[in-house]
N, C-alpha and C. Protein backbone atom coordinates (compact mmCIF):
# COMPACT_ATOMS: atom_id res chain seq x y z
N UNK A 1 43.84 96.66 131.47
CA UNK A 1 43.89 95.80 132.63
C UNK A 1 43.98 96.65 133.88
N UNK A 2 43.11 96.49 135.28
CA UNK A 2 43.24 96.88 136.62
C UNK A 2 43.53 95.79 137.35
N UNK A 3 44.18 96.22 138.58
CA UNK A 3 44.77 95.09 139.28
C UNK A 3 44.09 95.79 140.52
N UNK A 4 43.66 94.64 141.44
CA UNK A 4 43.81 95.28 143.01
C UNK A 4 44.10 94.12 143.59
N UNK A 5 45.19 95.03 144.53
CA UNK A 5 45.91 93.75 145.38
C UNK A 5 47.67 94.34 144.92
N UNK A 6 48.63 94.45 145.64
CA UNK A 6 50.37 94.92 145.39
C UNK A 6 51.11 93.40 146.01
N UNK A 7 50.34 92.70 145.86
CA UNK A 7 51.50 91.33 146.72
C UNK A 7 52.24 91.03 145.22
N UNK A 8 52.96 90.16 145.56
CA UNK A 8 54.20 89.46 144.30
C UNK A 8 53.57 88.88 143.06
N UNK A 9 51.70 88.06 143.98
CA UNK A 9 51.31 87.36 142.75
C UNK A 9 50.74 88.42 141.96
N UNK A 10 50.39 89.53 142.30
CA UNK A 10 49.63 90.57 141.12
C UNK A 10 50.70 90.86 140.37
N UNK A 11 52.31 91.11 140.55
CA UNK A 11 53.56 91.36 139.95
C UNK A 11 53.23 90.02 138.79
N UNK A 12 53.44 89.26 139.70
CA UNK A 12 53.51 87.47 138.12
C UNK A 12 52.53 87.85 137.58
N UNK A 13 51.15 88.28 137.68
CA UNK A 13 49.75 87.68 136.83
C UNK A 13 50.39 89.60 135.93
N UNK A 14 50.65 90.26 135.97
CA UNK A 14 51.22 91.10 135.21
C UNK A 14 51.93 90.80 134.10
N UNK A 15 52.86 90.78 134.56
CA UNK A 15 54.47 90.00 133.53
C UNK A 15 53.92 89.24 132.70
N UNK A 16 52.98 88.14 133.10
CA UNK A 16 52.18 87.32 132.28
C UNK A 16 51.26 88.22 131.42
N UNK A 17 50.17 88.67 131.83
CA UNK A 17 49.90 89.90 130.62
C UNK A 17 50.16 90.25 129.61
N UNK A 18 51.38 90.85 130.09
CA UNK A 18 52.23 91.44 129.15
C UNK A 18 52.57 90.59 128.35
N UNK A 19 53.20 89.70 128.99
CA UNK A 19 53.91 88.16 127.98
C UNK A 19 52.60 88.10 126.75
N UNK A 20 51.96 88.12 127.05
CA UNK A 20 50.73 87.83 125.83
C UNK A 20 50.41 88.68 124.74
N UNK A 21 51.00 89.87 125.11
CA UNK A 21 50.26 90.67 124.26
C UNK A 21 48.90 91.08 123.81
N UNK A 22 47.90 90.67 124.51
CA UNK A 22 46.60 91.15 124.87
C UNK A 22 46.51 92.08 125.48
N UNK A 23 47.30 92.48 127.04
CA UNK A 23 46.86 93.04 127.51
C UNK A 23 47.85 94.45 128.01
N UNK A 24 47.53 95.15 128.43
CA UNK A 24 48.24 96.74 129.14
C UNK A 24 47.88 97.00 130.17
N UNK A 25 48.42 97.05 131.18
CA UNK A 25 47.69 97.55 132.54
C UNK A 25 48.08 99.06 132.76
N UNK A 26 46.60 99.31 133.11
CA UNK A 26 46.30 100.77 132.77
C UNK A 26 46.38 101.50 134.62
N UNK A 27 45.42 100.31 135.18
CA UNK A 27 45.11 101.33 136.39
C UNK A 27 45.92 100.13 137.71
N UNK A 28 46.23 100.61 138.79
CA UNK A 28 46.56 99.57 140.19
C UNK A 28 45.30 100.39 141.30
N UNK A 29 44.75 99.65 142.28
CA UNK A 29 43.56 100.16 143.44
C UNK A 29 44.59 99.06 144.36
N UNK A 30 44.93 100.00 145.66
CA UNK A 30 45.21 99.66 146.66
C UNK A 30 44.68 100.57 147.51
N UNK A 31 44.62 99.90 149.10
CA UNK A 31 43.49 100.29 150.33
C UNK A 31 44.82 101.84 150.50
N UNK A 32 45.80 101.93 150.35
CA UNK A 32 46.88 102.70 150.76
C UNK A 32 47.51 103.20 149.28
N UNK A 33 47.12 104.49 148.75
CA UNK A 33 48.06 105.01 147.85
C UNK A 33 49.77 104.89 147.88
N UNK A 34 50.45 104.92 149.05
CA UNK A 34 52.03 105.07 148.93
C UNK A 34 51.94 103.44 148.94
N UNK A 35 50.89 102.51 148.73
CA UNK A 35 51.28 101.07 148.78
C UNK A 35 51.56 101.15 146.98
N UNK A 36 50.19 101.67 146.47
CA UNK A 36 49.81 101.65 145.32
C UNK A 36 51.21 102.45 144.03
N UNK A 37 51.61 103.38 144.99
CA UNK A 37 52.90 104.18 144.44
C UNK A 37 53.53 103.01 144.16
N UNK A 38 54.53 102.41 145.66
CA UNK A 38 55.77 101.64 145.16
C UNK A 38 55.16 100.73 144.65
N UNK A 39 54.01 99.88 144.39
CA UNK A 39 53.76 98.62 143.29
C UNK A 39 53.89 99.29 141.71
N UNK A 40 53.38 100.02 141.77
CA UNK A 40 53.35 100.45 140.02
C UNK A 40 54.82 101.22 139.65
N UNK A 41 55.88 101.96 140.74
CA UNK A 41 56.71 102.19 140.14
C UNK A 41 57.11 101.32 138.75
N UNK A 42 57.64 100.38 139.00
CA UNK A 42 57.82 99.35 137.71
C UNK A 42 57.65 98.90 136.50
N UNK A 43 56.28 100.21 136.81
CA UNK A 43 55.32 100.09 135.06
C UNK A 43 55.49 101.88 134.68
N UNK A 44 54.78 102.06 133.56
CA UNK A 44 54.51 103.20 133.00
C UNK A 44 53.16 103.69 133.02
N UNK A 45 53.33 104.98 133.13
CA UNK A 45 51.71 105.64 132.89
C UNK A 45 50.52 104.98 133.38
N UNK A 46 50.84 104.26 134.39
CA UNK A 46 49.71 103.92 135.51
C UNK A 46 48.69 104.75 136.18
N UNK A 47 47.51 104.67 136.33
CA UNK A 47 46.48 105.51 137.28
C UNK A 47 46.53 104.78 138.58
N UNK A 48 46.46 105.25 139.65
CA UNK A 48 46.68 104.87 140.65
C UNK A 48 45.31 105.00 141.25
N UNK A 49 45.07 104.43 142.16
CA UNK A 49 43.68 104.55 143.07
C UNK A 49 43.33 104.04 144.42
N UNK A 50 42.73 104.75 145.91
CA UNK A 50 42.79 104.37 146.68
C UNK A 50 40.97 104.25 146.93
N UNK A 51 40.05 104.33 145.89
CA UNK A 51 38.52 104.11 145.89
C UNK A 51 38.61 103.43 144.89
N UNK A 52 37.50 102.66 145.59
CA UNK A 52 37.30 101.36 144.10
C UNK A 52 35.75 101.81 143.57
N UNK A 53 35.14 102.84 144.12
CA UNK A 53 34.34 103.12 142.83
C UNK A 53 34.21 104.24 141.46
N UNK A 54 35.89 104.93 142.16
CA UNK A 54 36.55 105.73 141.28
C UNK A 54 37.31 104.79 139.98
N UNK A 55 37.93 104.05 140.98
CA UNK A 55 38.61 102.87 139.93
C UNK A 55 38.05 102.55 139.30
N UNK A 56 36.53 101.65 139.39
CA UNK A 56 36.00 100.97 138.25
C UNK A 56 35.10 102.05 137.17
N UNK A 57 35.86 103.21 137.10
CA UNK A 57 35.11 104.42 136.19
C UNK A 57 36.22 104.03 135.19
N UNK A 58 37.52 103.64 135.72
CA UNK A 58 38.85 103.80 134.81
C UNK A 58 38.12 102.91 133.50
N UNK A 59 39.30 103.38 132.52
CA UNK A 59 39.28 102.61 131.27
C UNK A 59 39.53 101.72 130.86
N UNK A 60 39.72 100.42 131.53
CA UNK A 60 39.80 98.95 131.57
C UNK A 60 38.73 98.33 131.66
N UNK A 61 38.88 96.99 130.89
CA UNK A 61 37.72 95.86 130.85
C UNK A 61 37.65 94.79 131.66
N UNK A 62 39.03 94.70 132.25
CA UNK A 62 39.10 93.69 133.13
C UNK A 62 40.08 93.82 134.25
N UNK A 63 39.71 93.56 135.25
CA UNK A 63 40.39 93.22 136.69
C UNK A 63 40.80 92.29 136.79
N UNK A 64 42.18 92.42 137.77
CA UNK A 64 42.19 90.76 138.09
C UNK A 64 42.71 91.13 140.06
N UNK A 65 41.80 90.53 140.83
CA UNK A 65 41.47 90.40 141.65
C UNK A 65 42.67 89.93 143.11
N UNK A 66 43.60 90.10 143.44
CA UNK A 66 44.66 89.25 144.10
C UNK A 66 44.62 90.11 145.67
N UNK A 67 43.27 90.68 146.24
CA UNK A 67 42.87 91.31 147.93
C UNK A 67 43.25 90.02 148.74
N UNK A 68 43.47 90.65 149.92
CA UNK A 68 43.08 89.61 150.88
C UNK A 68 41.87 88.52 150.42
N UNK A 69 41.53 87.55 150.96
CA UNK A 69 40.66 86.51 150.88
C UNK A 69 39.29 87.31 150.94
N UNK A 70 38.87 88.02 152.02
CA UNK A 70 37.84 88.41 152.59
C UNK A 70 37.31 89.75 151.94
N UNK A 71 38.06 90.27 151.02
CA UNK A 71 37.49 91.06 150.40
C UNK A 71 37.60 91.02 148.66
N UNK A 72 37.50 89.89 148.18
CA UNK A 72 37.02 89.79 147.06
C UNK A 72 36.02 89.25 146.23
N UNK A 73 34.94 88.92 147.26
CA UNK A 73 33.50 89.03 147.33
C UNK A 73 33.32 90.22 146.57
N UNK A 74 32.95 91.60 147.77
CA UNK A 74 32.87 92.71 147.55
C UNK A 74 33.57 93.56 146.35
N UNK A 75 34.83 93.18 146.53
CA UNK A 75 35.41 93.78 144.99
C UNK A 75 35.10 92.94 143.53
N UNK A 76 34.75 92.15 143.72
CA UNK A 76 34.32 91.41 142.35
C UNK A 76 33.12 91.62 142.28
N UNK A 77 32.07 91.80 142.96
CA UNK A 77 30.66 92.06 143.20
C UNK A 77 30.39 93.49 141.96
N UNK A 78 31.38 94.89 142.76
CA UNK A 78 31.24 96.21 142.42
C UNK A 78 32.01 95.72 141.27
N UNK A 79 33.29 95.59 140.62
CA UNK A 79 33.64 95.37 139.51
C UNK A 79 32.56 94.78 138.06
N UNK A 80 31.88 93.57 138.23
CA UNK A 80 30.57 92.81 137.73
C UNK A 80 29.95 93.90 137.40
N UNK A 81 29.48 94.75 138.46
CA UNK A 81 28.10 95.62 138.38
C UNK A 81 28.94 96.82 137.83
N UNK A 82 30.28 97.13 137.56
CA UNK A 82 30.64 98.08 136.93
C UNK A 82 31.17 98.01 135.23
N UNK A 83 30.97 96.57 135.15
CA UNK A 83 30.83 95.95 133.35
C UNK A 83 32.37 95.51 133.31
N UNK A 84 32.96 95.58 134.63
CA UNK A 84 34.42 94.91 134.42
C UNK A 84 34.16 93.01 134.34
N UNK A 85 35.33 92.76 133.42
CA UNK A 85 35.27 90.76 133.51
C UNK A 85 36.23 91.03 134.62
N UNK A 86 36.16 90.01 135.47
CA UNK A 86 37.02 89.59 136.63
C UNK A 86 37.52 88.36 136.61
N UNK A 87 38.81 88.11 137.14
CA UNK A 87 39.87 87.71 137.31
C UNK A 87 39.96 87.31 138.79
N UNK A 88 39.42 86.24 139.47
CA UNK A 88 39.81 86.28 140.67
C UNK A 88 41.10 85.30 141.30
N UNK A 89 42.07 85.81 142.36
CA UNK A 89 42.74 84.73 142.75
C UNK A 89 42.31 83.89 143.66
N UNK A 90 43.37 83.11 143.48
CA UNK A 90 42.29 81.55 144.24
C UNK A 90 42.47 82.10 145.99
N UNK A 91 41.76 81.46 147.09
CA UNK A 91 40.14 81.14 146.47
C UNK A 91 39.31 82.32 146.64
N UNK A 92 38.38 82.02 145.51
CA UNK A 92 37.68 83.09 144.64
C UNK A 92 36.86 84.09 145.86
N UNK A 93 36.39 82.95 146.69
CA UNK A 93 35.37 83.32 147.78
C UNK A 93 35.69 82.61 148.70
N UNK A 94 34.45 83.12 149.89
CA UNK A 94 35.11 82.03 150.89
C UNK A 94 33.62 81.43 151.29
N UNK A 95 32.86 81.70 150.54
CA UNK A 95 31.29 81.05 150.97
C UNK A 95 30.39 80.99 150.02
N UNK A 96 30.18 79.58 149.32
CA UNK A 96 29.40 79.44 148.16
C UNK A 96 28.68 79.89 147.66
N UNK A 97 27.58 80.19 148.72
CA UNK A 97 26.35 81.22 147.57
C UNK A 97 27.30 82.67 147.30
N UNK A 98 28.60 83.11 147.90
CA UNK A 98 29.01 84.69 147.16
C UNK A 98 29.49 84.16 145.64
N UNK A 99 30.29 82.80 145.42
CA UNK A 99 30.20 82.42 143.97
C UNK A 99 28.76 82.77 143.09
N UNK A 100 27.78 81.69 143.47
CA UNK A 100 26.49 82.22 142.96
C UNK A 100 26.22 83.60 142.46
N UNK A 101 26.10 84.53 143.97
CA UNK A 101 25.84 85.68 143.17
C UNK A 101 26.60 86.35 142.23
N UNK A 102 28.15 86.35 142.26
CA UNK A 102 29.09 86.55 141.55
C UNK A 102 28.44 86.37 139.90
N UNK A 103 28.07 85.11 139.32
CA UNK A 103 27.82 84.41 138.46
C UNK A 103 26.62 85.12 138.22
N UNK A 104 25.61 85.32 138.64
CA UNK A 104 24.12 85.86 138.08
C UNK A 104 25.17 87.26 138.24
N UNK A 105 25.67 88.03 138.95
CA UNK A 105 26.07 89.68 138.67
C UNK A 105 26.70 89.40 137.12
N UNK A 106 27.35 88.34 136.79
CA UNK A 106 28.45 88.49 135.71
C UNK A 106 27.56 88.70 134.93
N UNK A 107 26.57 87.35 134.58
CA UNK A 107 25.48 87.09 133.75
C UNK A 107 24.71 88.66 132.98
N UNK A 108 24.11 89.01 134.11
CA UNK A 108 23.43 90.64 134.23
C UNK A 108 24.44 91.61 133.55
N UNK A 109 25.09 91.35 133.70
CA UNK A 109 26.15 92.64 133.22
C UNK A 109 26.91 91.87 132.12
N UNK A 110 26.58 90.63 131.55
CA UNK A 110 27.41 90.27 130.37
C UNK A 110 28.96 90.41 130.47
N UNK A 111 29.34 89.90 131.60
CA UNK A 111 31.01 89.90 131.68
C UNK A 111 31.04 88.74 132.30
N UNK A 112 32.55 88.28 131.93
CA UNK A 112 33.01 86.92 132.95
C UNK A 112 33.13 86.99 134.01
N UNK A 113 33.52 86.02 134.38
CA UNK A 113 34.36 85.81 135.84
C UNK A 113 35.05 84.63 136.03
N UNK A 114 36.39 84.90 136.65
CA UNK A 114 37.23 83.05 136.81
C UNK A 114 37.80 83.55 137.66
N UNK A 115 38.12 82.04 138.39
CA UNK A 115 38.91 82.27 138.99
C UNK A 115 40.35 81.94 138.91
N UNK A 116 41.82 82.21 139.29
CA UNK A 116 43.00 82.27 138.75
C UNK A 116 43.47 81.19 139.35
N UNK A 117 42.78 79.62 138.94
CA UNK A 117 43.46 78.69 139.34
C UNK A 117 43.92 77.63 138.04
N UNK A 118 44.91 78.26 137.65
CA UNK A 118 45.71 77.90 136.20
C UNK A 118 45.78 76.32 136.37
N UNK A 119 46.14 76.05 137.25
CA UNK A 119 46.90 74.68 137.34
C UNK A 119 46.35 73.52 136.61
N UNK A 120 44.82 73.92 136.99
CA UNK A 120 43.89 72.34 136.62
C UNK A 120 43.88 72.63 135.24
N UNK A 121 43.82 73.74 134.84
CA UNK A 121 43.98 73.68 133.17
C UNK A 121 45.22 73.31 132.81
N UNK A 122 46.64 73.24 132.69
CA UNK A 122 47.86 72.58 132.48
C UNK A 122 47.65 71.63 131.50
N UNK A 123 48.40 70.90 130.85
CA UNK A 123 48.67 69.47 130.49
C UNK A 123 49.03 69.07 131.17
N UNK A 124 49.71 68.90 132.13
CA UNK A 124 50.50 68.08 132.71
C UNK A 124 48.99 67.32 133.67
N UNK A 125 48.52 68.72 134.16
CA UNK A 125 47.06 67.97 135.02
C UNK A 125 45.97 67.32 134.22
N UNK A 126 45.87 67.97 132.95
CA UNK A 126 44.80 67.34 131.95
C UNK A 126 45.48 65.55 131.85
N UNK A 127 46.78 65.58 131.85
CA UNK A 127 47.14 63.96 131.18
C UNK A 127 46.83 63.11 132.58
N UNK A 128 47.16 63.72 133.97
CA UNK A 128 46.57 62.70 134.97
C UNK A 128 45.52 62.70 135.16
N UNK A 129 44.11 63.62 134.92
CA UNK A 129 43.09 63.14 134.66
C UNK A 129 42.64 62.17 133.98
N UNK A 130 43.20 62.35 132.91
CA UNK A 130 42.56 61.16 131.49
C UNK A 130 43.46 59.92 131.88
N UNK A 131 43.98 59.84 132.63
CA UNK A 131 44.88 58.77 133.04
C UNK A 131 44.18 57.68 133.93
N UNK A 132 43.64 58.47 134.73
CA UNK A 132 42.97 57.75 136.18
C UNK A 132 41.24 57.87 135.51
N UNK A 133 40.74 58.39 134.56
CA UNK A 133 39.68 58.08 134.35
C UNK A 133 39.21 56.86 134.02
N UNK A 134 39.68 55.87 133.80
CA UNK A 134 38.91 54.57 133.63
C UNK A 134 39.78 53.85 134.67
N UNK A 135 40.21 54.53 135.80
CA UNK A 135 41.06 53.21 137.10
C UNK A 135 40.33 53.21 138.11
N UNK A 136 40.34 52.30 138.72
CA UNK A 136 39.77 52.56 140.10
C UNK A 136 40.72 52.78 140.98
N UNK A 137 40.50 53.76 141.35
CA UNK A 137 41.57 54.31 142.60
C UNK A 137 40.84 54.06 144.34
N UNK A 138 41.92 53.41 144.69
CA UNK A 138 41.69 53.00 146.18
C UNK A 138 41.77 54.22 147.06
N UNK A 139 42.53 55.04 146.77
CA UNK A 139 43.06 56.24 147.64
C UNK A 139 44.31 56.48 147.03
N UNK A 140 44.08 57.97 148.03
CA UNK A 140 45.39 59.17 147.49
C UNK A 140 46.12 59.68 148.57
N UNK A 141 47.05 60.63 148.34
CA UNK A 141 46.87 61.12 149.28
C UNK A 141 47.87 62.56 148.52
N UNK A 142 47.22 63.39 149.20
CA UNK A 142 47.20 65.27 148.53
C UNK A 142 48.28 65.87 149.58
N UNK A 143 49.37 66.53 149.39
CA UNK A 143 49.85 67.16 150.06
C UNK A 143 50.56 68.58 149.43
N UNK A 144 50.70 69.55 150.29
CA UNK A 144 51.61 70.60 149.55
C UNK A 144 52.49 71.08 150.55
N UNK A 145 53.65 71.59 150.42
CA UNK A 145 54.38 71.87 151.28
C UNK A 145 55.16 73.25 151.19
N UNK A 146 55.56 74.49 151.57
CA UNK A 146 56.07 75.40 150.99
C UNK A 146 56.71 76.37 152.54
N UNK A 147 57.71 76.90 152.25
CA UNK A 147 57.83 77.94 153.63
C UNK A 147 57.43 79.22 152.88
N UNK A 148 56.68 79.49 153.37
CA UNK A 148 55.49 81.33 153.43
C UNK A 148 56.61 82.13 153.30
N UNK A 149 56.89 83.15 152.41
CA UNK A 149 57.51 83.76 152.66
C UNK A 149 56.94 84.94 153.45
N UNK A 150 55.93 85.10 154.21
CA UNK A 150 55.47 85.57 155.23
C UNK A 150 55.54 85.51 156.57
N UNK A 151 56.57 83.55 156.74
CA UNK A 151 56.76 83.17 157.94
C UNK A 151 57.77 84.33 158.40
N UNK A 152 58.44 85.52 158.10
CA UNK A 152 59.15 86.01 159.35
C UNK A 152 58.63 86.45 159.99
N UNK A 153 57.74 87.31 158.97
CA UNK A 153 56.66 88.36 160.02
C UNK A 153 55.65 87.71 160.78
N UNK A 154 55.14 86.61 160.51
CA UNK A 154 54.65 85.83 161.80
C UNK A 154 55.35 85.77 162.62
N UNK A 155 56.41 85.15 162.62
CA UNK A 155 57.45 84.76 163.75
C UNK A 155 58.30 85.89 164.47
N UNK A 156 58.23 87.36 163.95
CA UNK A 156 58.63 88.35 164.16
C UNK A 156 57.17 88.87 165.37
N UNK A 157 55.90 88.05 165.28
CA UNK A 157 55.27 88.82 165.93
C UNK A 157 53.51 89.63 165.07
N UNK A 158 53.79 89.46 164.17
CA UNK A 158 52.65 90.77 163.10
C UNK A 158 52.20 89.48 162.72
N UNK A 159 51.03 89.61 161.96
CA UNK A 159 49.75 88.85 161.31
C UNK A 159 49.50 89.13 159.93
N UNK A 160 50.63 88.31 159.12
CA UNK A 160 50.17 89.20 157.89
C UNK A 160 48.81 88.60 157.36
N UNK A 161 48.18 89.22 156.33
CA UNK A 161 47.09 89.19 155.98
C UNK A 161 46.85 88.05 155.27
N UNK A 162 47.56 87.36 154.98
CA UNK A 162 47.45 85.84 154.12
C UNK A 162 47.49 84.46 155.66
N UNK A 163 47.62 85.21 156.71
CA UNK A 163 47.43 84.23 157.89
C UNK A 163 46.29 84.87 158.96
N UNK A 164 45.76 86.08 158.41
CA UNK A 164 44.45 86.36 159.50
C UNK A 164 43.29 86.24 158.83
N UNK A 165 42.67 85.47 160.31
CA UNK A 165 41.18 85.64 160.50
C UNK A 165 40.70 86.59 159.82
N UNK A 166 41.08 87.49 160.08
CA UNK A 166 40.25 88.71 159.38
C UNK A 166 39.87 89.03 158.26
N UNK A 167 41.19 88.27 157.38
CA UNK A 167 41.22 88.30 155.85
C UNK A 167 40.75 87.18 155.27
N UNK A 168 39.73 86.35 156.10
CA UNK A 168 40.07 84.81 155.29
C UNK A 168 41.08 83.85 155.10
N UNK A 169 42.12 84.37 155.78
CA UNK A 169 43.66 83.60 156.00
C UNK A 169 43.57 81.88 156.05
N UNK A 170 44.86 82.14 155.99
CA UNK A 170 45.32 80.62 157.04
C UNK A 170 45.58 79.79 155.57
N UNK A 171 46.36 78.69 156.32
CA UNK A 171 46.79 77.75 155.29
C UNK A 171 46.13 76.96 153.97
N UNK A 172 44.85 76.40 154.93
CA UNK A 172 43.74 76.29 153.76
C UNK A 172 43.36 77.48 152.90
N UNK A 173 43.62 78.40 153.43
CA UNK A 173 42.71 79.18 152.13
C UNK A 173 43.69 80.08 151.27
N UNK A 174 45.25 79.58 151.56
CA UNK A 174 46.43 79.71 150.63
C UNK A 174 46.96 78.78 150.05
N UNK A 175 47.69 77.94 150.67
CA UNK A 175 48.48 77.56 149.77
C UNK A 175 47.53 75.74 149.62
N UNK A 176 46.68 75.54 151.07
CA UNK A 176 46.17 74.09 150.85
C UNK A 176 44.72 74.55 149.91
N UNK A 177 44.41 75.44 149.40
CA UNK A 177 44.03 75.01 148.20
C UNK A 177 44.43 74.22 146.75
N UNK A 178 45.60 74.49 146.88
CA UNK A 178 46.47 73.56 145.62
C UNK A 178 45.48 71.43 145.82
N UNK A 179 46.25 71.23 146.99
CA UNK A 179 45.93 69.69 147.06
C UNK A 179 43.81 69.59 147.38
N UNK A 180 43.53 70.31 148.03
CA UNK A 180 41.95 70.20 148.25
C UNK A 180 41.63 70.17 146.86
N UNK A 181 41.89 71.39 145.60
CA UNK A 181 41.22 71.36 144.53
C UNK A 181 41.83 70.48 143.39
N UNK A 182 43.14 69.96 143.57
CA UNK A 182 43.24 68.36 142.91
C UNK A 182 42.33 67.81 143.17
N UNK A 183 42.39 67.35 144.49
CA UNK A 183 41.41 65.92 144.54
C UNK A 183 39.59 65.94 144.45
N UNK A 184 39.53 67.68 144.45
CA UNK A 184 38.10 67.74 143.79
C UNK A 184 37.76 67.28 142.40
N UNK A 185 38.66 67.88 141.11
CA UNK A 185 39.35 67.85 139.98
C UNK A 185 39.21 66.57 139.49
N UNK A 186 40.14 65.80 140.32
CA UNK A 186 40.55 64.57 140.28
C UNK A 186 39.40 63.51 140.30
N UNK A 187 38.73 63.44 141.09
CA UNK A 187 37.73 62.33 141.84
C UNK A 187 36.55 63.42 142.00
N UNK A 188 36.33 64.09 142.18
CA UNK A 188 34.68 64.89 142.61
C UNK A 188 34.34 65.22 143.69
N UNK A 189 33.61 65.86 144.10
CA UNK A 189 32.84 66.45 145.09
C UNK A 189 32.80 65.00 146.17
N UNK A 190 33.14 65.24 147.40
CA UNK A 190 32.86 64.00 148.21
C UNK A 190 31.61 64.28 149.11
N UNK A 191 30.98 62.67 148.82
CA UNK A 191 29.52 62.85 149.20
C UNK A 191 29.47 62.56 150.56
């Protein structure tokens, strides 16, 4: 297993890993080696990496993807074309046809690709599907609510990367993906 990305969720989608017994994480790729240091302290015999086309030489089959928003296009792109399966966190992309190509790169190179949005697979979400499938539903209504644990450093002033422009940020493309991709899930594509 390679990881790129040192935030908390690459820590959980780890632990989980492990929990399974499938997997070992071999290598971490961060933009900053002393980032890449203190994330992997925690593990053993890690390769560390601050190039991702050094990285995808490493000896792993699969990545799992947890960059900023805006750059996991590009890193899932080179991963694909380097025979890695990918693992992406939600959301996968931020502009439909980069899904597409994603999908023909996987295809070509005979590896997967998903993206790490566990939820809709659940039981708990499978039983309200099959629930509301033969109802007619008048309306819903989707909400999520959470304090960022990023809000200090906003409010301190700094931009972390899960709230900039730059990265693909902002609320929709963190945490209001949860309720947008229910009610896709749920009911379908709205025409």
């Amino acid at each position: 297993l390679g990881v790129i990305g040192t935030g908390s969720i690459s820590n959980h989608f780890i632990v989980a890993a492990h929990t399974s017994g499938e997997y070992q994480l071999v290598a971490i790729y961060s933009r900053k080696l002393e980032t890449a240091a203190t994330f992997a302290s925690r593990y053993q015999n890690i390769q560390l990496f601050d190039q991702l086309e050094v990285f995808f030489k490493s000896s792993f089959d699969l990545v799992y993807i947890a960059s900023p928003n805006s750059l996991h296009f590009a890193q899932a792109k080179a991963a694909l074309s380097a025979g890695k399966h990918v693992i992406l966190e939600k959301p996968a992309v931020t502009q439909p046809q980069e899904w597409f190509d994603l999908i023909q790169t996987a295809e070509k190179n005979n590896c997967f690709i998903f993206e790490a949005a566990r939820n809709y697979h659940e039981k708990a979400f499978t039983t309200i599907k099959n629930f509301l499938a033969d109802k007619q539903v008048l309306g819903a209504d989707f909400n999520y609510a959470k304090y960022s644990s990023k809000m200090p450093d906003l409010l301190a002033g700094q931009t972390p990367n899960v709230f900039s422009d730059r990265f693909a940020g902002g609320a929709l493309m963190d945490l209001g993906i949860y309720p947008l991709y229910a009610a896709v899930r749920l009911f379908g594509k709205a025409n």
